[in-house]
Protein backbone atom coordinates (compact mmCIF):
# COMPACT_ATOMS: atom_id res chain seq x y z
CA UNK A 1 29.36 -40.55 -28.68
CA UNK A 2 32.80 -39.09 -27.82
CA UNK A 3 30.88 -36.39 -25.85
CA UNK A 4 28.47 -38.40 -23.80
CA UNK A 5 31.90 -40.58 -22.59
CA UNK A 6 33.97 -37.73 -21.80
CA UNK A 7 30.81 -36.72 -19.61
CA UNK A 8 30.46 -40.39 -17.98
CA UNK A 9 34.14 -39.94 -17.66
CA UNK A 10 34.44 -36.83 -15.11
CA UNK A 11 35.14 -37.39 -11.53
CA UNK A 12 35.32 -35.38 -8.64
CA UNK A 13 36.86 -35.67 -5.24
CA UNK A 14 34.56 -35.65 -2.21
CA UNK A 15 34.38 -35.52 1.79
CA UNK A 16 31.51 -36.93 3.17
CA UNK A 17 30.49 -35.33 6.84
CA UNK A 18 27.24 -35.51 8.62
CA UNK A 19 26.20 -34.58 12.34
CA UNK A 20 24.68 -37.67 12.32
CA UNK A 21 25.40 -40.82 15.08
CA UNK A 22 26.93 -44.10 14.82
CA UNK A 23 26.03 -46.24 12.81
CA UNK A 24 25.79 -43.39 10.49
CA UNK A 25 29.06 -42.22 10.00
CA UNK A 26 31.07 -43.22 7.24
CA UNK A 27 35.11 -43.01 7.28
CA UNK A 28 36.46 -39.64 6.87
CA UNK A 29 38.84 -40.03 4.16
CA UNK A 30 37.64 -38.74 0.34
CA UNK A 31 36.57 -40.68 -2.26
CA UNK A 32 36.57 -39.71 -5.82
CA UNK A 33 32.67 -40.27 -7.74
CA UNK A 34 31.06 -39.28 -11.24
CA UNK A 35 30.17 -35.76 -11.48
CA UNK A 36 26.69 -36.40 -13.10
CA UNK A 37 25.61 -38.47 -9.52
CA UNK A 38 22.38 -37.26 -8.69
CA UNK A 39 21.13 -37.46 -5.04
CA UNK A 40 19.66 -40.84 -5.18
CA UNK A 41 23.30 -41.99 -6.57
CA UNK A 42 24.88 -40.44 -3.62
CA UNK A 43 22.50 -42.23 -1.37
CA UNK A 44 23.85 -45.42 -2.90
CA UNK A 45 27.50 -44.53 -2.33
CA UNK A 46 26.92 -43.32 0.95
CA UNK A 47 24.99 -46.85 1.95
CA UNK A 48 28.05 -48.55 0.21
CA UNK A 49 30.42 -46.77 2.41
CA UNK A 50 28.14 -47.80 5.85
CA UNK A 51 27.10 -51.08 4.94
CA UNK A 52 24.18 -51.31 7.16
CA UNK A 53 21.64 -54.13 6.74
CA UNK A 54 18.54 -51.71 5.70
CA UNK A 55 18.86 -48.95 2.66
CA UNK A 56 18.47 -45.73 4.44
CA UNK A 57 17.29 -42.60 2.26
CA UNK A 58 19.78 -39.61 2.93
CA UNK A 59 19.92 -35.94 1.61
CA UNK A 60 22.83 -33.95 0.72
CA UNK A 61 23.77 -30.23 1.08
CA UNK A 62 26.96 -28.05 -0.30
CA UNK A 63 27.62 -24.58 1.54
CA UNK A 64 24.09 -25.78 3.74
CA UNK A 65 22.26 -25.71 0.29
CA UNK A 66 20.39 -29.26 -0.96
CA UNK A 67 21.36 -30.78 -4.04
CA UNK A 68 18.12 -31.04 -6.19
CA UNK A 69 19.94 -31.82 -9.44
CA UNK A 70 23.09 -33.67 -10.34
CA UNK A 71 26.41 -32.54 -8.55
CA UNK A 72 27.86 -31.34 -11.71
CA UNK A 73 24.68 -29.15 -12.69
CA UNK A 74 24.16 -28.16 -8.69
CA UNK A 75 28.03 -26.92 -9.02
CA UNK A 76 27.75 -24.97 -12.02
CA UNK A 77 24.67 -23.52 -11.11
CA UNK A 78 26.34 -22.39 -7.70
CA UNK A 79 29.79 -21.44 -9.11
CA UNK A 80 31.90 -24.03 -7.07
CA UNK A 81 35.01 -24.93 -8.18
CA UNK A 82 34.87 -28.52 -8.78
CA UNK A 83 38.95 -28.46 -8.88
CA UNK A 84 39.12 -29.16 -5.06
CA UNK A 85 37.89 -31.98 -3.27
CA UNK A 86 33.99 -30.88 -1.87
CA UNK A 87 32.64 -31.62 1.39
CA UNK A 88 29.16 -32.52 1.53
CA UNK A 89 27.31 -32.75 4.34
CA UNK A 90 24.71 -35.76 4.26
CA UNK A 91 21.44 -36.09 6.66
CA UNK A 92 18.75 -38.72 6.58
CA UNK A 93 16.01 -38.03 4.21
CA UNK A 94 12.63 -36.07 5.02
CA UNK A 95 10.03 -38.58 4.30
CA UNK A 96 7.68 -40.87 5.96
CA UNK A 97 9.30 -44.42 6.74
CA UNK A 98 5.76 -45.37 7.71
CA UNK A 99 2.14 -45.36 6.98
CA UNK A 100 -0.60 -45.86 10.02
CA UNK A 101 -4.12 -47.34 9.35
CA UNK A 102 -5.63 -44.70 8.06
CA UNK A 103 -9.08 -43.72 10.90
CA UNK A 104 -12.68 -43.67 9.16
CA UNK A 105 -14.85 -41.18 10.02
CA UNK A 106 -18.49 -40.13 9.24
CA UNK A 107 -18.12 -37.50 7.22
CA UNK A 108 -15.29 -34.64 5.76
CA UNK A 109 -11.93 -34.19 8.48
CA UNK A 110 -11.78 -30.13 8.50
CA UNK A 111 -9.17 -30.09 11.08
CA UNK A 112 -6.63 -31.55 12.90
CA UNK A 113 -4.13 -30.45 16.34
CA UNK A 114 -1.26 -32.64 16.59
CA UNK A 115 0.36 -30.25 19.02
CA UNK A 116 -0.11 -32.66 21.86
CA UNK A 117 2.49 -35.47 22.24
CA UNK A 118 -0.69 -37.86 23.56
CA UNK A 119 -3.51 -37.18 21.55
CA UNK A 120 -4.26 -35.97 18.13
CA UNK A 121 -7.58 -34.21 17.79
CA UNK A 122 -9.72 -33.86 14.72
CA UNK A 123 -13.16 -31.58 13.88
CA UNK A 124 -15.89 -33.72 11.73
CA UNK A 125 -18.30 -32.27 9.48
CA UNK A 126 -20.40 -34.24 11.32
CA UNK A 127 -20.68 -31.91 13.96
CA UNK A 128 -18.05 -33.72 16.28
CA UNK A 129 -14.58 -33.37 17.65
CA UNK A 130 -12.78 -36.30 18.24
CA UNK A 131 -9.92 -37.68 20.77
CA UNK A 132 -7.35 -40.05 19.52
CA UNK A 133 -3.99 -42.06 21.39
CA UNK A 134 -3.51 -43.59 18.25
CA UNK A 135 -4.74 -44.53 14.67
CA UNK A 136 -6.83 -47.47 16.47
CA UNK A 137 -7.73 -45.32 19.31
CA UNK A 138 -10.51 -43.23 19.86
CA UNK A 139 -10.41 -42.19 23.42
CA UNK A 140 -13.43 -39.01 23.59
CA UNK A 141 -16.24 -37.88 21.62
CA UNK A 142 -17.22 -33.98 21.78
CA UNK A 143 -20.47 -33.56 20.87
CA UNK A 144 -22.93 -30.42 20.87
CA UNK A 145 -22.17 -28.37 17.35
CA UNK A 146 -25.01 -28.67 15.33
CA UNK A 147 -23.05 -27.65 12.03
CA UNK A 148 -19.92 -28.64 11.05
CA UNK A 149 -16.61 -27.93 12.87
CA UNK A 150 -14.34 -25.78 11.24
CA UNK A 151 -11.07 -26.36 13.66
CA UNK A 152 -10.36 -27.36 17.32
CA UNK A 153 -7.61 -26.69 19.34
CA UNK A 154 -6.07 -27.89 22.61
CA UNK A 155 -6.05 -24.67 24.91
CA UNK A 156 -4.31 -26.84 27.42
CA UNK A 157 -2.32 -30.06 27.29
CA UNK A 158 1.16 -30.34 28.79
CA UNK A 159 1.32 -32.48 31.85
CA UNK A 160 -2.02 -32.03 32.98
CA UNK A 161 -5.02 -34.72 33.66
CA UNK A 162 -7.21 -32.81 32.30
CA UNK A 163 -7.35 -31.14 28.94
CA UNK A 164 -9.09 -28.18 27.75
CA UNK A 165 -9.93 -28.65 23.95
CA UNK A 166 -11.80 -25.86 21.99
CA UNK A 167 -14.03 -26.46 18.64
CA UNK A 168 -15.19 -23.81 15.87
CA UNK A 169 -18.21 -24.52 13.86
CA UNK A 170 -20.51 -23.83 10.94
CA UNK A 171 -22.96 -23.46 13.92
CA UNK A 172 -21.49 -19.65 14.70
CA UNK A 173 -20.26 -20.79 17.89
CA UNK A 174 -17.28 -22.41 20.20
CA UNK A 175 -17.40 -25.08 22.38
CA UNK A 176 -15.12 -25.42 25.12
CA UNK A 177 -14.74 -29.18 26.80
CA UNK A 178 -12.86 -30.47 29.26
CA UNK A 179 -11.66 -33.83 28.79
CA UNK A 180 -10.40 -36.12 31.43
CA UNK A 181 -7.52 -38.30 30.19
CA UNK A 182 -7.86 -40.92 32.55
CA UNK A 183 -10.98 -42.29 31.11
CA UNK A 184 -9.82 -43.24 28.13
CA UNK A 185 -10.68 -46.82 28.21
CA UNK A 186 -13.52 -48.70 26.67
CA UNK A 187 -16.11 -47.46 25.05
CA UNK A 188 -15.20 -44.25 23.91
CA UNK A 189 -16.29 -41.35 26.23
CA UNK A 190 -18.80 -38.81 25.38
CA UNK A 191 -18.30 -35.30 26.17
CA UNK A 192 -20.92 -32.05 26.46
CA UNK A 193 -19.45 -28.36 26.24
CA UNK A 194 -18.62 -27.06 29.54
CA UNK A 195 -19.09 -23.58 27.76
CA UNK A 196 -20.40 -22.34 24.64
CA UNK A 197 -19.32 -19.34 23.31
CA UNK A 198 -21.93 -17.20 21.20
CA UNK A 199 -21.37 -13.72 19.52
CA UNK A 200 -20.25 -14.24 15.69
CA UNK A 201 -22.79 -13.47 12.99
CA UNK A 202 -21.49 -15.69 10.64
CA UNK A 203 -19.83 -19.54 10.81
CA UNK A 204 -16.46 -19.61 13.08
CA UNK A 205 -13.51 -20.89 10.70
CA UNK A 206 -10.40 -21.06 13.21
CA UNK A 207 -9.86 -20.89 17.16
CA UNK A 208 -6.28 -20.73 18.05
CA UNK A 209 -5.05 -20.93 21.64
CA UNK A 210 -2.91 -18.00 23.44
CA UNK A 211 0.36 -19.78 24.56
CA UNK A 212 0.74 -19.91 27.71
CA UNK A 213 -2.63 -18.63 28.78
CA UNK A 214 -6.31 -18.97 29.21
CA UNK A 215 -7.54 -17.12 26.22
CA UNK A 216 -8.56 -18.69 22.75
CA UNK A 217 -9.18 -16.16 19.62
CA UNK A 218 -11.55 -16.95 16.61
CA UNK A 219 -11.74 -15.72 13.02
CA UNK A 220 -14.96 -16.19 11.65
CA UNK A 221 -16.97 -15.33 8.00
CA UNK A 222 -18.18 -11.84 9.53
CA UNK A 223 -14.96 -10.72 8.94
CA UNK A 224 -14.25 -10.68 12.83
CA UNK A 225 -11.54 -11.67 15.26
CA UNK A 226 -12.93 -12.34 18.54
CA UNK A 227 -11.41 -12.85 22.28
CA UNK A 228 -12.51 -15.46 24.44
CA UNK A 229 -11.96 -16.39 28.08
CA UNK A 230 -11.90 -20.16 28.88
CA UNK A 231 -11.72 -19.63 32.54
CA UNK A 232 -15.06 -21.35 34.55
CA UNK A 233 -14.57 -19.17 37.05
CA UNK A 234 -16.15 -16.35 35.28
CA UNK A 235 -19.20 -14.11 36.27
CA UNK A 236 -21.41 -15.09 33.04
CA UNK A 237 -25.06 -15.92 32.40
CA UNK A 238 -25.11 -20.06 32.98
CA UNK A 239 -27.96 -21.94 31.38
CA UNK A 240 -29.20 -25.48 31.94
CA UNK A 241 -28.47 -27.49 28.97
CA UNK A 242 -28.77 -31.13 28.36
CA UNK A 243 -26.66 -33.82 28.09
CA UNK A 244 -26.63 -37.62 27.10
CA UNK A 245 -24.41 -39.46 29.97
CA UNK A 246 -24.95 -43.13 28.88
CA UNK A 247 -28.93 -44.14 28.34
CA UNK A 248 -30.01 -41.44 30.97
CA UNK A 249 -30.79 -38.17 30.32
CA UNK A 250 -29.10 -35.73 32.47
CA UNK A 251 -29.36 -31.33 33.56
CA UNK A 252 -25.86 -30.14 33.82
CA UNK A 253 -24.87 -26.60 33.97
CA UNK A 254 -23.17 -24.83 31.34
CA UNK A 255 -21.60 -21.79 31.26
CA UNK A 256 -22.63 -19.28 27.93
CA UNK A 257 -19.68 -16.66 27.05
CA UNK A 258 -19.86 -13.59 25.26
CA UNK A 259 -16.78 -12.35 23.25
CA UNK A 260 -14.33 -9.85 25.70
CA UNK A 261 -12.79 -7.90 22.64
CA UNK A 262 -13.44 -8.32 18.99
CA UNK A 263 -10.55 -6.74 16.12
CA UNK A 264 -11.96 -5.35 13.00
CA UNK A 265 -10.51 -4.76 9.94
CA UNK A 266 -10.47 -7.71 6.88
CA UNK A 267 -13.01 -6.91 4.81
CA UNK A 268 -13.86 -10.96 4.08
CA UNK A 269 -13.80 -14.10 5.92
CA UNK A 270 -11.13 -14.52 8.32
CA UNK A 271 -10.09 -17.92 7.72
CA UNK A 272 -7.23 -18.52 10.07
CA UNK A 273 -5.73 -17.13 13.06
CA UNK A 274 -2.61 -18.39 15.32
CA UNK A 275 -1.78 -17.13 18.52
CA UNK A 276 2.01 -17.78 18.48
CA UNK A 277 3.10 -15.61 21.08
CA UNK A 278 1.89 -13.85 24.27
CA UNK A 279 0.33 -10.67 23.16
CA UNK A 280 0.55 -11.02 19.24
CA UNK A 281 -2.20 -12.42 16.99
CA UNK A 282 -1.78 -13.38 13.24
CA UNK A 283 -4.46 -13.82 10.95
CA UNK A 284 -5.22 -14.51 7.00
CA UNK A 285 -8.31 -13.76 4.96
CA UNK A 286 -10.01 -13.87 1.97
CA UNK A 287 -9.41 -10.23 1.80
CA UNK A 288 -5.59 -11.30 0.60
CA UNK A 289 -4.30 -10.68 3.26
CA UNK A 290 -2.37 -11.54 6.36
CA UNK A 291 -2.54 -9.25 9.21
CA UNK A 292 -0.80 -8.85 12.39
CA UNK A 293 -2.50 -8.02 15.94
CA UNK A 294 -0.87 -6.31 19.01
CA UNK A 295 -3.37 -7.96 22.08
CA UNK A 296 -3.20 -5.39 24.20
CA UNK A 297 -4.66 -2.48 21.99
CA UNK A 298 -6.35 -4.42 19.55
CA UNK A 299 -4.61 -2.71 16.82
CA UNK A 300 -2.97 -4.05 13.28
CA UNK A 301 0.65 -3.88 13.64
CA UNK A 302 1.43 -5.73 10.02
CA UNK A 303 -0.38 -5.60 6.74
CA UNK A 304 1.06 -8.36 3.88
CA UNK A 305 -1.27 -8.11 1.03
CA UNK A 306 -0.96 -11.47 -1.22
CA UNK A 307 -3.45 -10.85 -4.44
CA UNK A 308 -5.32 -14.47 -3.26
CA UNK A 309 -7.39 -15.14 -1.35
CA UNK A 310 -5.91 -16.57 1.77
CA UNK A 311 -6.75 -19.91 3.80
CA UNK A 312 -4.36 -20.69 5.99
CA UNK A 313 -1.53 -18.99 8.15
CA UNK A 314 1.08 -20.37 10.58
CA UNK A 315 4.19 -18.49 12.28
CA UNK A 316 7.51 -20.18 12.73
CA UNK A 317 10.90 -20.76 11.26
CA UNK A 318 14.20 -18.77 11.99
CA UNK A 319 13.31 -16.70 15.44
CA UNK A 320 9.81 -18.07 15.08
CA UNK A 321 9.34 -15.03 12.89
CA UNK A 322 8.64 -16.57 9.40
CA UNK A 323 4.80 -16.40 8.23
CA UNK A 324 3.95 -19.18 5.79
CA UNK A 325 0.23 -19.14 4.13
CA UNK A 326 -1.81 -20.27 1.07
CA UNK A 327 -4.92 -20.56 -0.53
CA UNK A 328 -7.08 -19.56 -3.49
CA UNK A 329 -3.78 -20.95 -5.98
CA UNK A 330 -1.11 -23.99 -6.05
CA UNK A 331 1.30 -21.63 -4.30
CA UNK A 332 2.61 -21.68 -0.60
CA UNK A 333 4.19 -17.95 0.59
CA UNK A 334 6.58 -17.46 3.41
CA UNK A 335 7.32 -14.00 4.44
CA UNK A 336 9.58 -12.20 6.73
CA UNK A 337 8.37 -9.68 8.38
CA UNK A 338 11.55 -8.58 9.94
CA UNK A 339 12.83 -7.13 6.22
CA UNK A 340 11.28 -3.43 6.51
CA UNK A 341 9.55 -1.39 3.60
CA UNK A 342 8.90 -5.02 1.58
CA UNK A 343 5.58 -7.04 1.30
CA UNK A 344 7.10 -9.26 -1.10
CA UNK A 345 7.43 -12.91 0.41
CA UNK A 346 10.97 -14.47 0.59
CA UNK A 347 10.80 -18.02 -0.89
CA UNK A 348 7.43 -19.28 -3.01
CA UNK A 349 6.97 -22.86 -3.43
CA UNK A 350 4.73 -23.99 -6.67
CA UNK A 351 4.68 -27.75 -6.24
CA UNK A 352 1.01 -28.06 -5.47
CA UNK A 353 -1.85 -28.82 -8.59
CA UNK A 354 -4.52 -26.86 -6.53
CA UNK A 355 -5.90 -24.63 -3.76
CA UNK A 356 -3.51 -24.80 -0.73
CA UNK A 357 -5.87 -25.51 2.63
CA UNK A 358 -2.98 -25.85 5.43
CA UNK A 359 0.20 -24.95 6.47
CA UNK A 360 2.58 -25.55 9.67
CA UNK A 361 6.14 -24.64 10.75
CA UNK A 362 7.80 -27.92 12.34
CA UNK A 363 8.52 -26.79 15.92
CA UNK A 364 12.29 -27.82 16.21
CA UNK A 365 13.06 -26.47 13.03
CA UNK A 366 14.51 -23.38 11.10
CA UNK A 367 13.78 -24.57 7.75
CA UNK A 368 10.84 -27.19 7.74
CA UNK A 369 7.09 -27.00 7.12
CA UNK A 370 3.97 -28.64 6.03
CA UNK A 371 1.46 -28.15 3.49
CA UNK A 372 -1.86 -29.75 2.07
CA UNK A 373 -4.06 -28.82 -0.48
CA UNK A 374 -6.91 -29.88 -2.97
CA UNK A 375 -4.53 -31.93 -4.68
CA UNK A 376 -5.40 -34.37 -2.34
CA UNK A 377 -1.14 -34.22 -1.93
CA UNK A 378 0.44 -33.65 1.34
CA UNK A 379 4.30 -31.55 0.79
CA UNK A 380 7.20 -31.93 2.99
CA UNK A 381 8.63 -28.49 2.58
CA UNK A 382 12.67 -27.03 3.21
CA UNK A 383 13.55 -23.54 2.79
CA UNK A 384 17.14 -24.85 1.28
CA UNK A 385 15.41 -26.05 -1.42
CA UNK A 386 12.27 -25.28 -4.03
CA UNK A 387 11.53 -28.73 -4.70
CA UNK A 388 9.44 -30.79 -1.85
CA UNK A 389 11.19 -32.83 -0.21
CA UNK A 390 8.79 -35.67 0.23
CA UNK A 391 4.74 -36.24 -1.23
CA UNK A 392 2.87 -37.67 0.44
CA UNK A 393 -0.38 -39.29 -1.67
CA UNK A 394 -2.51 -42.08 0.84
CA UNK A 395 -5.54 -39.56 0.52
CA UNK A 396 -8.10 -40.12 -1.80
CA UNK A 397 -9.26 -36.92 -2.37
CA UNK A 398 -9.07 -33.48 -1.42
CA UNK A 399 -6.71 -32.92 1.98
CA UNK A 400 -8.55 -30.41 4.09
CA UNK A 401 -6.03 -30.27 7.19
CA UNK A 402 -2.45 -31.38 8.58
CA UNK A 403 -0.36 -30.66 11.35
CA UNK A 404 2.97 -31.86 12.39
CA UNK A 405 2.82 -35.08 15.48
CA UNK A 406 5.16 -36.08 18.05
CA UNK A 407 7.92 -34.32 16.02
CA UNK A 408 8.70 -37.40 13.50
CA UNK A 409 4.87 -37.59 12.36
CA UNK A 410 2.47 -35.81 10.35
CA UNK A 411 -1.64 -35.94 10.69
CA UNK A 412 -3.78 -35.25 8.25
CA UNK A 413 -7.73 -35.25 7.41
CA UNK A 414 -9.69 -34.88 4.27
CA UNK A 415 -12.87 -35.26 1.98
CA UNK A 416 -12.14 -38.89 1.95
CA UNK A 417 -13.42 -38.80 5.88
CA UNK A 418 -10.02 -40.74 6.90
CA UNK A 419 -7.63 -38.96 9.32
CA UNK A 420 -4.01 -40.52 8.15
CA UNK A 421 -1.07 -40.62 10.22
CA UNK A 422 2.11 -40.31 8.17
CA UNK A 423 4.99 -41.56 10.64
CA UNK A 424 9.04 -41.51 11.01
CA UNK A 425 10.04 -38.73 9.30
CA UNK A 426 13.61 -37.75 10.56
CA UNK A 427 14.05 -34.18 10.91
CA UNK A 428 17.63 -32.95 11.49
């Protein structure tokens, strides 16, 4: 008993600081706390010290590391000197503050783009794409796969009227639609393919968007990467196809495009590909492994082999240069390519129960990402840190998608045929 209050009897002297705004600031002078605190304790000092209305959730780092344990542990793990008075640095916790509606659909969401600040797309196993301004709101339906859609993708959405949206499908083909924004009242608008895009052997699994330009790649199950053009203004083959415009039947042109350059080399499925800068292409595969593409020659520039089978890929992080994947096991990788002679990846995170299905960098961020997985969890991931930050459970079975919204929001689809929108999440 003499032990345990000797323990309860420790204090330490600390500076809390924070980047944070009024009327998150507490005053600057120390204050002296237990050293067995744990994080949620030193949310409830700091909220002491502010005295604002609503309990706000905060994190804490020492030397820009989190504390995951309790200070004393986190100290002696570390090898800080607990004699002089610590400054730690508080931020307001990574978690959703709120949870939309959730949005019924027919069948399984595969996919999801939250990259546009107006609409979140999802892919249907149902054969159709979808346009949504909200969790209420869907604006445009994209019909014309006949199997289901793998992933979709805006090609182009910043500031424009109208948006170019690509789909991938079980049918071995893309679809490329144009959808007009400003007819997005009532009842939802139905949309035919301006362009379908035929050449893979096998069902398409990803389409990913070149930034900045007019080009969308694919992977697909024949073990192919293939280069599209979205233009119109192209000299291909068009074909009369039909489409439903209300109760009328109507001939409209459509355009048919054949593949300009295909890469070779995975020996399985290609299951993802991002197109994160001009003239470089990343992909992952079944083959275990993720591969990098130089545009202009077609040829592999990187080779990480994993030893699992790989579903997902995405490219961000410190210099945009950090590849994050998962699949076939509960683990998510990040690499860095930048360390020569080393296919080893830098930080593994071991959270999940079950297969990992997605993964995405936050945009404004060094050290945040995203994952999803069988679990039927969604992860809120930092690099400071091995433990997730926030878990996120409204699905009812397995999660099959997710991508970062708006910058505070995350979007995510699954076998339970909902999309879910996941919403205020501060992220410093």
């Amino acid at each position: 008993m003499a032990g345990e209050g000797e323990d309860a009897s420790k204090v330490i002297h600390v500076k809390f600081v924070t980047k944070l705004d009024s009327p998150f600031q507490v005053p600057s002078s120390s204050v002296v706390i237990p050293s067995n605190v744990t994080r949620l304790g030193l949310s409830s000092i700091v909220n002491s010290l502010l005295t604002l209305e609503k309990h706000e959730a905060f994190d804490f780092l020492i030397d820009g590391e989190l504390i995951r344990m309790s200070l004393e542990q986190f100290l002696l793990a570390k090898g800080i000197s607990a004699e002089r008075t610590l400054e730690i640095e508080y931020i307001r916790a990574v978690a959703p503050r709120k949870e939309e509606e959730p949005s019924l659909h027919d069948d399984w969401v595969s996919a999801v783009d939250g990259s546009s600040p107006r609409f979140i797309l999802t892919g249907c196993y149902d054969g159709l794409g979808r346009v949504w301004s909200s969790a209420e709101s869907c604006t445009h339906i994209l019909e014309g796969h006949t199997g289901a859609i793998a992933s979709i993708a805006f090609v182009n959405s910043e500031g424009a009227e109208n948006v170019t949206v690509a789909t991938a499908a079980k049918d071995r083909t893309l679809r490329l639609f144009k959808v007009d924004t400003a007819e997005s009242g009532e009842p939802t608008t139905r949309v035919g393919a301006y362009k379908v895009l035929r050449g893979h052997k096998a069902s398409v699994a990803s389409v990913a968007a070149q930034k900045y330009g007019s080009k969308i790649c694919s992977g697909s199950w024949d073990c192919t990467i293939n280069l599209w053009d979205t233009d119109e203004s192209t000299s291909e083959l068009s074909v009369a196809g039909k489409r439903r415009k209300g109760n009328n039947q109507a001939e409209e042109t459509q355009l048919e495009g054949e593949a300009e350059t295909t890469f070779v080399g995975h020996t399985q499925c290609v299951s993802s590909v991002v197109w994160p800068e001009h003239d470089v292409i990343y992909s992952c595969s079944w083959d275990h492994s993720v591969r990098r593409w130089d545009v202009p020659t077609g040829k592999e520039s990187l080779n990480l082999y994993c030893g699992k089978a790989l579903n997902t890929v995405d490219v961000g992080g410190e210099g945009s240069a950090l590849v994050a994947g998962g699949g076939s096991d509960p683990i998510l990788r990040v690499w860095d390519p930048r360390k020569p002679g080393t296919s080893a990846p830098v930080f593994q995170f071991a959270s999940h129960a079950s297969w990992i299905s997605a993964c995405k960098w936050h945009k404004s961020s060094w050290f945040h990402l995203v994952s999803a997985s069988y679990d039927g969890k969604i992860m809120l991931w930092d690099l400071r840190t091995a433990w997730p930050l926030s878990v996120i459970d409204t699905h009812k079975d397995k999660v099959l998608c997710a991508d970062w919204w708006k910058g505070d929001s995350v979007v995510s689809g699954g076998a339970d045929s909902n999309l879910r929108i996941s919403s205020g999440i501060s992220i410093p």
